[in-house]
Protein backbone atom coordinates (compact mmCIF):
# COMPACT_ATOMS: atom_id res chain seq x y z
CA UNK A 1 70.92 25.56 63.77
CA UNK A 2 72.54 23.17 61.65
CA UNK A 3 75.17 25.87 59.30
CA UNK A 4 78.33 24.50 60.49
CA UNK A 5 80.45 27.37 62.63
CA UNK A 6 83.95 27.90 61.58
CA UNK A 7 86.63 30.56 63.16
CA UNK A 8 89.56 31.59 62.39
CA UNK A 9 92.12 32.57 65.32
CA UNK A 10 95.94 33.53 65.60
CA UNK A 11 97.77 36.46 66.79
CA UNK A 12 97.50 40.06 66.07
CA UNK A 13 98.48 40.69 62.08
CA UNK A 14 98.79 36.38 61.08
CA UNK A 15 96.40 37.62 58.41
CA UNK A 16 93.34 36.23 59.77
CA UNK A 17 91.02 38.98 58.24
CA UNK A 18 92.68 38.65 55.18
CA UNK A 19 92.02 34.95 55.00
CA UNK A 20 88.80 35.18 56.18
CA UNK A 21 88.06 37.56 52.93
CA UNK A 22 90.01 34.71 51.25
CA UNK A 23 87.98 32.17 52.02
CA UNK A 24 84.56 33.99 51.30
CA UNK A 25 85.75 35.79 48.57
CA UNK A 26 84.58 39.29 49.75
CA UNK A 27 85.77 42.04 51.77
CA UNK A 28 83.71 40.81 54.78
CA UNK A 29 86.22 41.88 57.40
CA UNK A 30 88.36 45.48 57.55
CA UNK A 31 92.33 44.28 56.80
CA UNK A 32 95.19 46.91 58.09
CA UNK A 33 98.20 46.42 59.24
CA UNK A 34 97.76 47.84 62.38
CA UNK A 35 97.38 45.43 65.20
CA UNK A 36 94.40 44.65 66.75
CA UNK A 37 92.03 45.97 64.07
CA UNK A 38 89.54 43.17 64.65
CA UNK A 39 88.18 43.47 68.10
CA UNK A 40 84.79 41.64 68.49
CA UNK A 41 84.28 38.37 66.28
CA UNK A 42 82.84 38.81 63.15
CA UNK A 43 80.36 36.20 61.45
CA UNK A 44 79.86 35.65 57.70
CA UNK A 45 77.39 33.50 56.08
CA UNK A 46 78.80 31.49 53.11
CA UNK A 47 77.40 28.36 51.12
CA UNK A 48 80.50 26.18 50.95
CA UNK A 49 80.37 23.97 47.77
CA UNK A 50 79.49 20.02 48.65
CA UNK A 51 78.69 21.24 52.07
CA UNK A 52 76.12 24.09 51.78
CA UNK A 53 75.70 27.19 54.19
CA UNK A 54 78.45 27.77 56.86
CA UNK A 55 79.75 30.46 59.22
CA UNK A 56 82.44 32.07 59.02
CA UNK A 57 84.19 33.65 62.22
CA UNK A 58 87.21 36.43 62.20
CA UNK A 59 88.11 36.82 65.94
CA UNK A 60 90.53 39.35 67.56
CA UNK A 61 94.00 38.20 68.32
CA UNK A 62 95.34 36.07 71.17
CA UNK A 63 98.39 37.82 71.90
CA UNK A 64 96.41 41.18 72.59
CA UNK A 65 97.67 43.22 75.73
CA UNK A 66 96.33 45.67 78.39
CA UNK A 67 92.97 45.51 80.16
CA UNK A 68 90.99 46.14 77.03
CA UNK A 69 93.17 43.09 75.16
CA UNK A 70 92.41 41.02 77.50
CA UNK A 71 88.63 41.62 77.33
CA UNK A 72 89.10 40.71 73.38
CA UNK A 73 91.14 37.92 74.12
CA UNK A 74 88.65 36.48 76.73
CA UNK A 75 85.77 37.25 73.59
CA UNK A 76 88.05 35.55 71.53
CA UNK A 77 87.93 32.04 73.59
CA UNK A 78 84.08 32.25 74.15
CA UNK A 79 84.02 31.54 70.22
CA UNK A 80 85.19 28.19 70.86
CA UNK A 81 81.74 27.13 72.81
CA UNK A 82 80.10 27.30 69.38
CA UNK A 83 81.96 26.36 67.07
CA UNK A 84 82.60 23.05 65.10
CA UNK A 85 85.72 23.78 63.65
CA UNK A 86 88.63 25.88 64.41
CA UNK A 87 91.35 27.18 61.40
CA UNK A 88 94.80 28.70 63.95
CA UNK A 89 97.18 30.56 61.95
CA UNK A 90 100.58 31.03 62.45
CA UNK A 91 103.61 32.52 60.63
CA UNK A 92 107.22 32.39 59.83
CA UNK A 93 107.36 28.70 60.98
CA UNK A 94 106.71 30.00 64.49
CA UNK A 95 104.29 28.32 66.69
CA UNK A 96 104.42 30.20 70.41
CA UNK A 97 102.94 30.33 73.85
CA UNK A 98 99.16 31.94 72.36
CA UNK A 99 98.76 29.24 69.75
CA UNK A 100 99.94 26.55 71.98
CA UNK A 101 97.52 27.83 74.85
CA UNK A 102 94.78 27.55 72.09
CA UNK A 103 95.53 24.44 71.46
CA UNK A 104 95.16 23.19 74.62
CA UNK A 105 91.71 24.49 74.84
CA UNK A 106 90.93 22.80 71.57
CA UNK A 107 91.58 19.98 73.02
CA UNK A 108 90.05 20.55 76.15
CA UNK A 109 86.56 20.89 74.22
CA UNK A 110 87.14 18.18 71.95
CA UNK A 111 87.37 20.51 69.09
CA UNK A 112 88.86 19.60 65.75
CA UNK A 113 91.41 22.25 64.12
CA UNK A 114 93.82 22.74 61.14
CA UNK A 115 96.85 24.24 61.50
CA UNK A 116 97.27 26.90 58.75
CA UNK A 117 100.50 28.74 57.96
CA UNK A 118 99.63 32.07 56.45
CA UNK A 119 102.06 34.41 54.63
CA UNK A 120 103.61 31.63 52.55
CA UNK A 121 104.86 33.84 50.26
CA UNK A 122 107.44 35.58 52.39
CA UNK A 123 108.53 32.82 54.19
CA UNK A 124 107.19 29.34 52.79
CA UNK A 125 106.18 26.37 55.35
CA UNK A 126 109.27 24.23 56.62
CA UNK A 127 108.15 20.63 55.84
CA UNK A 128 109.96 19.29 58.63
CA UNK A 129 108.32 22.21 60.81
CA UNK A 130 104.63 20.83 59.20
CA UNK A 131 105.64 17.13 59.34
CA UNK A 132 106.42 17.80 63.33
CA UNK A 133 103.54 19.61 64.03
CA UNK A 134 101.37 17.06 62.06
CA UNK A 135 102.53 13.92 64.33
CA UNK A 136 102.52 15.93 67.69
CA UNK A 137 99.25 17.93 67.50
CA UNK A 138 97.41 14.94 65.67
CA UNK A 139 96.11 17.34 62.58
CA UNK A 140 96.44 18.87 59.44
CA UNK A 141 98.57 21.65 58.63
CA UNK A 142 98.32 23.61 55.76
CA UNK A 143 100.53 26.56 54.05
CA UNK A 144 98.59 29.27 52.25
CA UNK A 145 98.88 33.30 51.18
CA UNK A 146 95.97 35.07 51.63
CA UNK A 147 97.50 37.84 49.97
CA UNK A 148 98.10 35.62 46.65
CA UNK A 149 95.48 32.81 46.98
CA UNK A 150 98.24 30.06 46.99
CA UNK A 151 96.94 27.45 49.14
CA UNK A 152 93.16 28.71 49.49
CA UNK A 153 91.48 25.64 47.30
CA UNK A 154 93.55 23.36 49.57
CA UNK A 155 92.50 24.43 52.54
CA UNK A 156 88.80 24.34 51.64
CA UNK A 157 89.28 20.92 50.53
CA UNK A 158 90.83 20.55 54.27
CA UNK A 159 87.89 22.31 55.65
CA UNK A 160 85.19 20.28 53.55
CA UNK A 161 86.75 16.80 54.55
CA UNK A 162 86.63 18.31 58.37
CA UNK A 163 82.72 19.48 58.44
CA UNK A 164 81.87 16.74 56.45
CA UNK A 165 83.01 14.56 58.61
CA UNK A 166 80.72 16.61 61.44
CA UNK A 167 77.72 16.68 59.30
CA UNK A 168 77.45 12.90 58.80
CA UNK A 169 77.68 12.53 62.24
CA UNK A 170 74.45 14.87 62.44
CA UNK A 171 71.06 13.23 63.48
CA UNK A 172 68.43 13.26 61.42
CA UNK A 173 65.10 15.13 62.90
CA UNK A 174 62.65 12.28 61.75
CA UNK A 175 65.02 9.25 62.04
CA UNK A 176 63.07 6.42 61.67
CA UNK A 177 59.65 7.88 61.99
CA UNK A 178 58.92 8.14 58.17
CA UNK A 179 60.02 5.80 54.83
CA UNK A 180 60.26 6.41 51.23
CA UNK A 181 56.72 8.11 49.90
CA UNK A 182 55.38 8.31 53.67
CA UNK A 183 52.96 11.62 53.47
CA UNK A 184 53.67 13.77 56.63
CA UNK A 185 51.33 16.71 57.14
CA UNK A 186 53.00 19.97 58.87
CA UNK A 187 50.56 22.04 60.64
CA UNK A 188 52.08 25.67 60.78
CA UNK A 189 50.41 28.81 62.18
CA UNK A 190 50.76 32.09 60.82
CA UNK A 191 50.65 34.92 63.00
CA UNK A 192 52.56 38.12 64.16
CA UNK A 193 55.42 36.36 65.29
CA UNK A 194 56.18 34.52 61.85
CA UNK A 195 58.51 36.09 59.80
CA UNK A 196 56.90 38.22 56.66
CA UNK A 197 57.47 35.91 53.54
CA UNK A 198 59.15 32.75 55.41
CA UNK A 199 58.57 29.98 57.66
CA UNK A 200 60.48 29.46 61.16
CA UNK A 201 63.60 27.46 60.72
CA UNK A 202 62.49 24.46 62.60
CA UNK A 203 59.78 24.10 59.62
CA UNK A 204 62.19 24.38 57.02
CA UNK A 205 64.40 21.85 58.55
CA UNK A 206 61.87 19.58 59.02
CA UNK A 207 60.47 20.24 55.59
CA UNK A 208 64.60 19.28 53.93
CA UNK A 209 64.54 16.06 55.84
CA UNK A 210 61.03 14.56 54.78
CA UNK A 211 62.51 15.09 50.93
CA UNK A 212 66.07 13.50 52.29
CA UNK A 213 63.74 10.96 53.15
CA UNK A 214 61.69 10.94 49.32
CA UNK A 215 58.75 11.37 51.78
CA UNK A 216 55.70 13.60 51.07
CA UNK A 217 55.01 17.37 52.79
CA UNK A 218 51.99 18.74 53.10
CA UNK A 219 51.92 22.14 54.40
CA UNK A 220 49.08 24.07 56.02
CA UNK A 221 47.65 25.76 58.82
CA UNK A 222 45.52 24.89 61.87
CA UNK A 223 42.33 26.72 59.72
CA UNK A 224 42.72 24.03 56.44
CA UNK A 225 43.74 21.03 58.34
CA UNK A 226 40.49 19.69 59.38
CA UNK A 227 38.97 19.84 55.75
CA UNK A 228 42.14 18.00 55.31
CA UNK A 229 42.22 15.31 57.46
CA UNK A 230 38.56 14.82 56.42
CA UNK A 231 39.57 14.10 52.40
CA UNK A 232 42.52 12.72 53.47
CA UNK A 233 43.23 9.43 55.05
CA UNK A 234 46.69 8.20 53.64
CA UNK A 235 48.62 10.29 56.31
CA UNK A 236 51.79 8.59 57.99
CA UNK A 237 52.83 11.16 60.91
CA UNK A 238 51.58 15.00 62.12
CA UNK A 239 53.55 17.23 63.42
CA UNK A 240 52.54 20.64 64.40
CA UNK A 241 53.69 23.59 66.04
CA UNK A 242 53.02 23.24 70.12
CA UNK A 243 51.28 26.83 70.35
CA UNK A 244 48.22 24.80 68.58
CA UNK A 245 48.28 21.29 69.68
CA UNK A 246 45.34 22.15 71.16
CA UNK A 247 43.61 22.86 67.79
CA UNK A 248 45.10 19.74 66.15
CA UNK A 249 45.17 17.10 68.08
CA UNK A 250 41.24 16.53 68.05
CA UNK A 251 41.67 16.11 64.66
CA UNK A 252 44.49 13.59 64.56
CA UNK A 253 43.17 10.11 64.61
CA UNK A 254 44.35 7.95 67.24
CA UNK A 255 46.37 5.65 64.62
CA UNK A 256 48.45 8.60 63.41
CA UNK A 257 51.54 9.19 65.39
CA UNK A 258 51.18 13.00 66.20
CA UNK A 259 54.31 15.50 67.74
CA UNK A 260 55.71 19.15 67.58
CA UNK A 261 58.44 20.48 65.83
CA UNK A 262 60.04 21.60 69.27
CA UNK A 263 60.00 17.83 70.15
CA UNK A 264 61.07 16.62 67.32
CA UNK A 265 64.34 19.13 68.26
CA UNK A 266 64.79 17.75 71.20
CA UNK A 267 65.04 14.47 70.62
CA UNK A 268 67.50 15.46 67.85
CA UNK A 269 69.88 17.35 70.17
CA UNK A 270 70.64 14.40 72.45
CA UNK A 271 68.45 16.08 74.89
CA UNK A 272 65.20 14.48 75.12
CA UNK A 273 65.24 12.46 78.24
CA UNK A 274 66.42 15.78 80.33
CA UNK A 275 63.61 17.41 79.03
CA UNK A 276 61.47 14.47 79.43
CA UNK A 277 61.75 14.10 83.12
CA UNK A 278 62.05 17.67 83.93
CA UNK A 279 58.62 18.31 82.24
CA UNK A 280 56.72 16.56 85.40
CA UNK A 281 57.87 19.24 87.91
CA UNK A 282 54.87 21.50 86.36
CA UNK A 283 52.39 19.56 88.46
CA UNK A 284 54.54 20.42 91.78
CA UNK A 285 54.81 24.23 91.36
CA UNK A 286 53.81 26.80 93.94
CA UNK A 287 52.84 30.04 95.01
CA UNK A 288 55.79 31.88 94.74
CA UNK A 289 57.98 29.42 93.11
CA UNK A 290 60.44 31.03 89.86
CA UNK A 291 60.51 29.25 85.98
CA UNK A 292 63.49 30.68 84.33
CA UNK A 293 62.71 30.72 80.36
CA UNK A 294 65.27 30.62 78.15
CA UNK A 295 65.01 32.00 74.85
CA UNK A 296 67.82 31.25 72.83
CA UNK A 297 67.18 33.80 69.77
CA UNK A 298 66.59 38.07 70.89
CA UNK A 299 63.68 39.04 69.52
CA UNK A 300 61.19 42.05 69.50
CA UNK A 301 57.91 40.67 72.13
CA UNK A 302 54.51 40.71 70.79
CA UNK A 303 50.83 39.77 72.36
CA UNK A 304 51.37 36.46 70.76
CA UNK A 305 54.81 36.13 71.57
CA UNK A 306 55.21 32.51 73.13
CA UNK A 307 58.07 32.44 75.89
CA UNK A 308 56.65 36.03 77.27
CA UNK A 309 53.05 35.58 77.22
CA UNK A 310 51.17 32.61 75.86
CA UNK A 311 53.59 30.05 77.44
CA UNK A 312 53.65 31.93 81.10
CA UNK A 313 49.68 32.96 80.66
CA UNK A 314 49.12 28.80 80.09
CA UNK A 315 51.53 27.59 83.38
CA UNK A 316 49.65 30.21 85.77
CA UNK A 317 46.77 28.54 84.49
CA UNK A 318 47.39 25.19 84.77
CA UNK A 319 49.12 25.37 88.32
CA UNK A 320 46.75 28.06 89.74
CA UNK A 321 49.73 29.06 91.16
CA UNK A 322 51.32 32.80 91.58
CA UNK A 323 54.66 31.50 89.34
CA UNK A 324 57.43 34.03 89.57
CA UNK A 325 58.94 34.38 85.76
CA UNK A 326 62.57 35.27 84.61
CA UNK A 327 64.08 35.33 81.40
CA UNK A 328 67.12 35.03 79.63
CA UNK A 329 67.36 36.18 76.40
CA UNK A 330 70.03 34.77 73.49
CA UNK A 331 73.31 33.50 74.88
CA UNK A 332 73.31 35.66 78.15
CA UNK A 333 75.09 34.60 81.59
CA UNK A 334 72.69 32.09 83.19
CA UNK A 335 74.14 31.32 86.43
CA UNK A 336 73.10 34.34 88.75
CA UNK A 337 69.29 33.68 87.46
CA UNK A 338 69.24 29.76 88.38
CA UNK A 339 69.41 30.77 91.99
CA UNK A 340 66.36 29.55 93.57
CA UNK A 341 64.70 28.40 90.46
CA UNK A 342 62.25 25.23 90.10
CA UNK A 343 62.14 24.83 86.71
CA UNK A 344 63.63 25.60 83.46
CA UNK A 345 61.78 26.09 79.99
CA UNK A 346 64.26 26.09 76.74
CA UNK A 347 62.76 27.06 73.34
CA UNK A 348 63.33 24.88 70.69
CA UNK A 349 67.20 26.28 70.12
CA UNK A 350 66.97 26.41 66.48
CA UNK A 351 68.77 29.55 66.44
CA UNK A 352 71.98 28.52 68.19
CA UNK A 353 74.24 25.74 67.40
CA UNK A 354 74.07 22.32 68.90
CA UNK A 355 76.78 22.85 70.71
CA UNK A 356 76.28 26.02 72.65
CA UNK A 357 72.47 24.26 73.63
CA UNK A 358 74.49 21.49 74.86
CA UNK A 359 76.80 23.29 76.95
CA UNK A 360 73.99 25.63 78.04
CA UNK A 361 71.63 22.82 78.97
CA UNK A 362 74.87 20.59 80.90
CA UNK A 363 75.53 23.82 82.91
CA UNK A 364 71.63 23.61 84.45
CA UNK A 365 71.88 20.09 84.69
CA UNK A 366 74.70 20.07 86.47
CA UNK A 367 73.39 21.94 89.03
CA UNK A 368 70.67 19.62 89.08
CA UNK A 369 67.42 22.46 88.12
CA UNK A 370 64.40 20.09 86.47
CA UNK A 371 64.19 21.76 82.59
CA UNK A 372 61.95 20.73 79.96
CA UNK A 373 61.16 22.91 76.69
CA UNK A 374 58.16 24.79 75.06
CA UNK A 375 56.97 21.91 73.19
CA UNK A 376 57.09 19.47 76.19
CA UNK A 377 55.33 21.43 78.52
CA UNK A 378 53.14 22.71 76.63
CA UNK A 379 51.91 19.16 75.27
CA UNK A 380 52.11 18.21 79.39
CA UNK A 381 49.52 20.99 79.86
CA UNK A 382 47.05 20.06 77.05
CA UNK A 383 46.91 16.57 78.54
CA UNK A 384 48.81 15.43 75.09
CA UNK A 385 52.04 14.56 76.49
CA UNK A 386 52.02 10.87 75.88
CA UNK A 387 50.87 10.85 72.40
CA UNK A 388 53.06 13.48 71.55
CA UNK A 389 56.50 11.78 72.91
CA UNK A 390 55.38 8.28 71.91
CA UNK A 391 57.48 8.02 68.60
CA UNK A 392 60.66 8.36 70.34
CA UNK A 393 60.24 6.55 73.91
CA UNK A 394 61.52 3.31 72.41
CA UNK A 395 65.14 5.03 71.92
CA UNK A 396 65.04 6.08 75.47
């Protein structure tokens, strides 16, 4: 998912609620002045101008106490595997032990923050306090009210030069595949597990970056694209979803570089080559042997549904062997279900951020478990895998 994630953190009563319904301008979190009000993190959607959609995360705060605090506070920290940028509060000049914890684990995941001093208008921001702060923590700091609104247009401005700094560093999905007025055809299935009214997010994205690219889209399904292909022979690249490669690929000629949406993720994430190797440990499986699937979205199952049925029904088939299946559904604890296992399958990830695939994906391959994805094994099984990761072997 490419909406930047942004959370706010700081003790109990800095105001981060308050600034969160600041920022967004709506009451998207409950502010009181009792402590400890916010106790799970709390996500808001928000188009940010110049920058587009982002996330917006209240969190509970890091001075909580007792058993039960320290469950939020522990919540709390998770946040910061998925997020891109980090906004930590603090008040009455006063940085303590909590924020400078935080810090430290900031800076442990590489993590860019702001400092922001909330409340300015019952005690203002010290400049020599800021100007300290600034040269030792190697950031911005920033005084606001997020009772008054002083300071809120600033720190957006902070917050826009900080994610846009992040987004430019983002890779685009089609790189160098495509040019200026390239046609690329999109082959997209519709069936019970695509949303009523929409397309699946890995479509749309693709669909944004062939116009970054003043390419051409054409849109269809597996039923219209052979008619297609047959008027149409001005076609620069196909790429379809991997549930029908099987459908399309006969009808992709041989000069017309041809790949899935869940490969074209891949190679986007940085994680390609894992996947790439990994994929070959389908021909070794065995009776008995366990494929963990990871499926990074929760989701109601259906007949058609791909990581449950069609994508298990297809390995049983193609190994002939009795495969053992797990699953892990969204963000869940992985490590007591990697026990034992030969391979891991990831979906595509489009509904997590890059980072929390990264850090999910480094955790299995640390342990040194084979993983490929949907895409890649399911091209491996339709004796497509070649063709379909040809565009990108030259970058790895």
């Amino acid at each position: 998912m490419l909406r930047p994630h942004i959370a706010v953190f700081g003790c109990r009563n800095a105001g981060k609620s308050s600034l969160i319904n600041a920022l967004t301008r709506q009451q998207t979190t409950i502010v009181s002045d009792t402590p400890g009000t916010t106790t799970d993190p709390i996500k808001k959607v928000m188009e940010l101008n110049g920058i587009g959609p982002v996330v917006w995360i209240d969190t509970a705060g890091i001075d909580d106490d007792g058993a039960l605090g320290a469950q939020r506070v522990a919540r709390t920290k998770d946040v910061i595997k998925e997020i891109d940028l980090a906004l930590l509060l603090f008040t009455r000049n006063n940085i303590g032990p909590h924020e400078q914890q935080l810090m430290a684990e900031f800076e442990r995941s590489s993590l860019p923050f702001i400092l922001v001093h909330n409340k300015s208008d019952e005690i203002p921001l010290d400049l020599d306090i800021a100007e300290l702060l600034s040269q030792k923590c190697a950031t911005d700091v920033c005084e606001c009210s997020a009772k008054s609104g002083d300071g809120i247009e600033i720190l957006l401005e902070l917050v826009r030069q900080k994610i846009g700094a992040f987004t430019s560093k983002k890779k685009s999905l089609l790189g160098n595949l495509i040019s200026k007025n390239k046609t690329v055809v999109l082959v997209c299935p519709i069936d019970s597990e695509t949303p009523d009214g929409r397309l699946i997010f890995p479509q749309v994205q693709t669909i944004r970056d062939i116009l970054d690219h003043q390419a051409i889209a054409v849109v269809l399904t597996e039923v219209s694209f052979p008619e297609y292909m047959k008027k149409n022979d001005q076609v620069d690249l196909v790429i379809s979803d991997s549930q029908i490669f099987d459908k399309v690929e006969q009808f992709v000629p041989t000069h017309i570089p041809f790949t899935g949406f869940s490969i074209l993720l891949a190679h986007r994430t940085g994680l390609f080559s894992h996947f790439l190797r990994g994929t070959h440990i389908l021909d070794c499986l065995q009776d008995g042997d366990k494929v963990l699937i990871l499926e990074s979205c929760t989701h109601h199952v259906t007949c058609e549904d791909i990581g449950r049925v069609k994508l298990p029904n297809r390995i049983k088939s193609f190994t002939g062997a009795d495969i053992h299946f797990e699953w892990i559904n969204g963000l869940d604890p992985l490590f007591e279900k990697l026990d034992g296992v030969s391979l891991v399958v990831q979906c595509g990830g489009c509904m997590v951020t890059q980072k929390q695939l990264a850090m999910r994906i480094s955790a299995i391959l640390e342990l040194g478990v084979p993983i490929t994805n949907y895409g890649m094994a399911l091209a491996y099984m339709s004796d497509i895998f070649e063709r379909t990761v040809a565009p990108f072997i030259d970058e790895h």
